[in-house]
Protein backbone atom coordinates (compact mmCIF):
# COMPACT_ATOMS: atom_id res chain seq x y z
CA UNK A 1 1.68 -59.13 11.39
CA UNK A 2 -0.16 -55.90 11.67
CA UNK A 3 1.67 -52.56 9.85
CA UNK A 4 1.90 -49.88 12.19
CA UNK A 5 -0.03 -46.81 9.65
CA UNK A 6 1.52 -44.37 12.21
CA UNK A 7 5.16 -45.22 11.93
CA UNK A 8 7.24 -42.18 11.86
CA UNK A 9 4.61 -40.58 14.10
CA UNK A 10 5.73 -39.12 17.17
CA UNK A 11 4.44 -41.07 20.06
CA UNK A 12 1.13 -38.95 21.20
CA UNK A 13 0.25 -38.78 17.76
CA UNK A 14 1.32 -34.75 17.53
CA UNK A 15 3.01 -34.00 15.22
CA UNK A 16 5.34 -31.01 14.41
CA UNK A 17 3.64 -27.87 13.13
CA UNK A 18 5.46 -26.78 9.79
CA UNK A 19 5.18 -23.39 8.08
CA UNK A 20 3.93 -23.65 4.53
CA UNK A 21 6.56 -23.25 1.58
CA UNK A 22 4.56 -21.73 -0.59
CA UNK A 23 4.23 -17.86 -1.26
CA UNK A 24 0.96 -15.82 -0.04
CA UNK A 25 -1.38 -15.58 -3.22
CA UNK A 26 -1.47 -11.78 -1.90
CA UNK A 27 1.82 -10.63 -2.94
CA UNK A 28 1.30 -10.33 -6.46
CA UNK A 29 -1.92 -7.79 -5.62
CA UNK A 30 0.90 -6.13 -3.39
CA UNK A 31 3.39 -5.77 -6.61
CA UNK A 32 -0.07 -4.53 -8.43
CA UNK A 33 0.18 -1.29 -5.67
CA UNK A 34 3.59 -0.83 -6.19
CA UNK A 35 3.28 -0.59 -10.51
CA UNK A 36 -0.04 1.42 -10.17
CA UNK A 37 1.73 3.71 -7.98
CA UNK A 38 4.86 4.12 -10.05
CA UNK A 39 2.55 4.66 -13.14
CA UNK A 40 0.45 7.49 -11.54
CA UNK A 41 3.85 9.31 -10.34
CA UNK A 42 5.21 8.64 -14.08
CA UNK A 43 2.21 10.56 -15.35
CA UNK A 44 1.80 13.09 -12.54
CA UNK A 45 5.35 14.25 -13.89
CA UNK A 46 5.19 13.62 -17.40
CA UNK A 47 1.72 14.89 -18.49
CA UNK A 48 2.18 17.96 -20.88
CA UNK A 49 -0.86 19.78 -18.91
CA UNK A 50 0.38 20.07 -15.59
CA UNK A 51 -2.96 20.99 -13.89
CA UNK A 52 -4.17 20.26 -10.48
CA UNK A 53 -7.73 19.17 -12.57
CA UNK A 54 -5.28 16.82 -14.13
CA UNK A 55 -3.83 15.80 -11.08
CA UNK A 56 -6.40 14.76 -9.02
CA UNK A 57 -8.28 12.87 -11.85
CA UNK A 58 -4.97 10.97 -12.28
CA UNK A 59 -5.05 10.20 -8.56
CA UNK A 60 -8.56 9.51 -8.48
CA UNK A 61 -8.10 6.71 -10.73
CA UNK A 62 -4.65 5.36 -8.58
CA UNK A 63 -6.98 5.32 -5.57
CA UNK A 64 -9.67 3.04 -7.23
CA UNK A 65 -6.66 0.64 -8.24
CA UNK A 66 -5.19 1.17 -5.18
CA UNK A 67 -8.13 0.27 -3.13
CA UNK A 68 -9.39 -2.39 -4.75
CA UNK A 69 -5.65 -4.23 -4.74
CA UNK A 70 -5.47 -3.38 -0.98
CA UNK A 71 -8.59 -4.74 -0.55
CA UNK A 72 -7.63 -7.99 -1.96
CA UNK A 73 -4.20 -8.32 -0.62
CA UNK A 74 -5.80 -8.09 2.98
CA UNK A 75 -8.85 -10.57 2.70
CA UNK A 76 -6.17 -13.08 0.74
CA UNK A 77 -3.27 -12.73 2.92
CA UNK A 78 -4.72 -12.62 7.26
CA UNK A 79 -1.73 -12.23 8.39
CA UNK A 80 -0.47 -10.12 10.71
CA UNK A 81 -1.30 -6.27 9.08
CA UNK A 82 -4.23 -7.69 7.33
CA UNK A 83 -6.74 -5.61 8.59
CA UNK A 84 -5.22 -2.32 8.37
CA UNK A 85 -4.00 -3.11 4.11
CA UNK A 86 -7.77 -3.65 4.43
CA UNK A 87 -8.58 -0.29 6.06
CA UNK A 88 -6.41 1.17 3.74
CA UNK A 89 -8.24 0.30 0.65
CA UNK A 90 -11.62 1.64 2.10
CA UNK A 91 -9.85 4.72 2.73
CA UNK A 92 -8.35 4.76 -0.92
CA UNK A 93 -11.42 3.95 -2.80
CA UNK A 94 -13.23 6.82 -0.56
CA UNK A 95 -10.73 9.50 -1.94
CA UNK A 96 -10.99 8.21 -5.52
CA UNK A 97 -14.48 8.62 -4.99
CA UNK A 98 -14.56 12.06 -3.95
CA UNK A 99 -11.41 12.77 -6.02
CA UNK A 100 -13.48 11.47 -9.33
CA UNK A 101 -17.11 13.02 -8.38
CA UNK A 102 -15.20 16.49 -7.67
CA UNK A 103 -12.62 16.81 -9.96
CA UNK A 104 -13.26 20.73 -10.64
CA UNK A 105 -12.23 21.60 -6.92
CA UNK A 106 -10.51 24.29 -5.94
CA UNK A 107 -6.23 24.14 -5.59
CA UNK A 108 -6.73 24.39 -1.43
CA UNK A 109 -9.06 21.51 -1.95
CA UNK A 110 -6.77 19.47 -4.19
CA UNK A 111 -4.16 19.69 -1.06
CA UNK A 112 -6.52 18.65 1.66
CA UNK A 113 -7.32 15.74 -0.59
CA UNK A 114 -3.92 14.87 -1.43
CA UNK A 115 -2.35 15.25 2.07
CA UNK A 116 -5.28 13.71 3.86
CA UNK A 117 -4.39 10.78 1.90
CA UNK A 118 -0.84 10.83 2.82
CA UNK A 119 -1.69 11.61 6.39
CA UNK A 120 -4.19 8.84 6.35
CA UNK A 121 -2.64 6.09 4.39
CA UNK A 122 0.57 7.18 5.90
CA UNK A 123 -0.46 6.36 9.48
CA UNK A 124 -1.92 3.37 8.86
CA UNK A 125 1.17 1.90 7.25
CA UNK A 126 3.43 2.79 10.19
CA UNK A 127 0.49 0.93 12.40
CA UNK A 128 0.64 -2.00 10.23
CA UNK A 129 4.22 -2.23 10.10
CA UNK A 130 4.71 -2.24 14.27
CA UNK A 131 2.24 -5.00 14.13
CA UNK A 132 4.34 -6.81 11.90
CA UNK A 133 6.84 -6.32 13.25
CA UNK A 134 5.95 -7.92 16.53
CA UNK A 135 4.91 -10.81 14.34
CA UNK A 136 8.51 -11.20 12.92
CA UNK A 137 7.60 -10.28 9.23
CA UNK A 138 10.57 -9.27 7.48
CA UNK A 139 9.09 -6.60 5.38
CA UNK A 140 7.90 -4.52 8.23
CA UNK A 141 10.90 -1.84 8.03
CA UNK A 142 9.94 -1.07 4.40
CA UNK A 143 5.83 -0.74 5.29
CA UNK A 144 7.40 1.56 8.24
CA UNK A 145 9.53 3.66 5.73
CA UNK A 146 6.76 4.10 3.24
CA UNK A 147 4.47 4.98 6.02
CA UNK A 148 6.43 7.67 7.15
CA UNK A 149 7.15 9.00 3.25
CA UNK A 150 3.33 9.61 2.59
CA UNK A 151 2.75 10.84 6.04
CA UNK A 152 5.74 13.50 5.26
CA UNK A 153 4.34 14.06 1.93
CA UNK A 154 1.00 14.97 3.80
CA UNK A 155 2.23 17.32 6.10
CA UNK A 156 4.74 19.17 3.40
CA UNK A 157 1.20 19.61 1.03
CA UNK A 158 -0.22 21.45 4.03
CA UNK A 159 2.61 23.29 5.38
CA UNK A 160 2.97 25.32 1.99
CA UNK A 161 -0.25 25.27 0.36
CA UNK A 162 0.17 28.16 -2.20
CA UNK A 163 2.83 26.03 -3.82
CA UNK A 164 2.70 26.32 -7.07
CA UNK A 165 1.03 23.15 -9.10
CA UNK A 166 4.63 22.45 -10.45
CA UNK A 167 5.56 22.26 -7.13
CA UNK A 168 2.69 20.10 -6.06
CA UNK A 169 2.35 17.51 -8.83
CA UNK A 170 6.26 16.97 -8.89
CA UNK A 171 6.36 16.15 -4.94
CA UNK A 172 3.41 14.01 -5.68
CA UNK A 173 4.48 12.63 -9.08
CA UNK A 174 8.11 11.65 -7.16
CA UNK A 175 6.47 10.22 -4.13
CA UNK A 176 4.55 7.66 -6.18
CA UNK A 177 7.61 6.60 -7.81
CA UNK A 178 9.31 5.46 -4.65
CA UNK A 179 6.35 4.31 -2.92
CA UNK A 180 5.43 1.93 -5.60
CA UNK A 181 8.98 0.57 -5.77
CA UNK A 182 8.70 -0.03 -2.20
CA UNK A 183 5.64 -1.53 -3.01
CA UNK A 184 7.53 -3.76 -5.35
CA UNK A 185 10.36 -4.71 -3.20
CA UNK A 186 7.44 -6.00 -0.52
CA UNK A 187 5.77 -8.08 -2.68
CA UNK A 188 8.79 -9.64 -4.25
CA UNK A 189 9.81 -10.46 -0.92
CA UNK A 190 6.83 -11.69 0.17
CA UNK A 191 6.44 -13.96 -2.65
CA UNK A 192 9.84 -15.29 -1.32
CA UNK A 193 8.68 -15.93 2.44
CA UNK A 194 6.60 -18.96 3.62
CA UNK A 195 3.47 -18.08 5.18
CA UNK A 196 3.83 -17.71 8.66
């Protein structure tokens, strides 16, 4: 008698598509984001010298980390958003680049940098999010919220720009905070949710 190797195979020989168990290896780069960002709003409102120069070489430096976690959360995770985490870290690494290599800018500069990145990254999170959301991620709503966060951050920076730099690093410093604990939140949850 011959052993069927197939038994338990649907007739056809198709069988079911599963979703994996396991947790994206990206979410961990996504919980990076999240403790860089609460680290650079932590020192945007607790360094004694309370400069924009200070500021934006503090940013600079998030925007490197930034970018190069982005980076690595989109080419590890193609999911659905992939490509615009992966647009987003270009975009961060440019404005660490230009924050770095022109630190001693002038205050009006400081706030086009700083809200261009809100603006920028902002948008592209709310993007990302609607895609995801189509896809049925469950994390979309919190993309969506922090999205919409830098993107007001953006526009308050340029509606007011002779703030004072109390004013400005604060509202930065603050934004960071929650951002990065949204960041946080998305990983953890991600790390909990089988890859689609």
């Amino acid at each position: 008698m011959v052993e069927n190797s197939d038994a338990g195979r649907p007739i056809g020989g198709s069988v079911a598509p599963t979703t994996s168990t396991q947790p994206s290896p990206a979410w961990w780069f996504v919980v990076l984001q999240g403790v860089a960002a609460v680290v650079f709003g932590v020192l945007a409102v607790t360094i004694t010298d309370r400069t924009l120069d200070v500021l934006i070489l503090i940013f600079g430096v998030f925007a490197l980390v930034d970018g190069v976690l982005a980076l690595a959360a989109g080419v590890f995770r193609r999911g659905p958003g992939w490509g615009w985490r992966v647009f987003h870290g270009v975009l961060d690494l440019t404005m660490g680049f230009l924050a770095l290599r022109f630190p001693h800018v002038a205050t009006a500069a400081v706030l086009i940098v700083l809200a261009g990145w809100g603006i920028g990254i902002g948008g592209l999170r709310v993007v990302a999010a609607l895609e995801m959301r189509r896809a049925g991620v469950r994390t979309w709503w919190w993309i969506l919220l922090s999205g919409v966060l830098a993107i007001v951050l953006g526009f308050v920076l340029v509606a007011d720009p002779a703030a004072g730099a109390l004013v400005v690093v604060w509202s930065v410093g603050v934004f960071a905070v929650v951002y990065g604990l949204i960041e946080i939140l998305v990983g953890i949850v991600s790390a909990r949710a089988p890859i689609p």
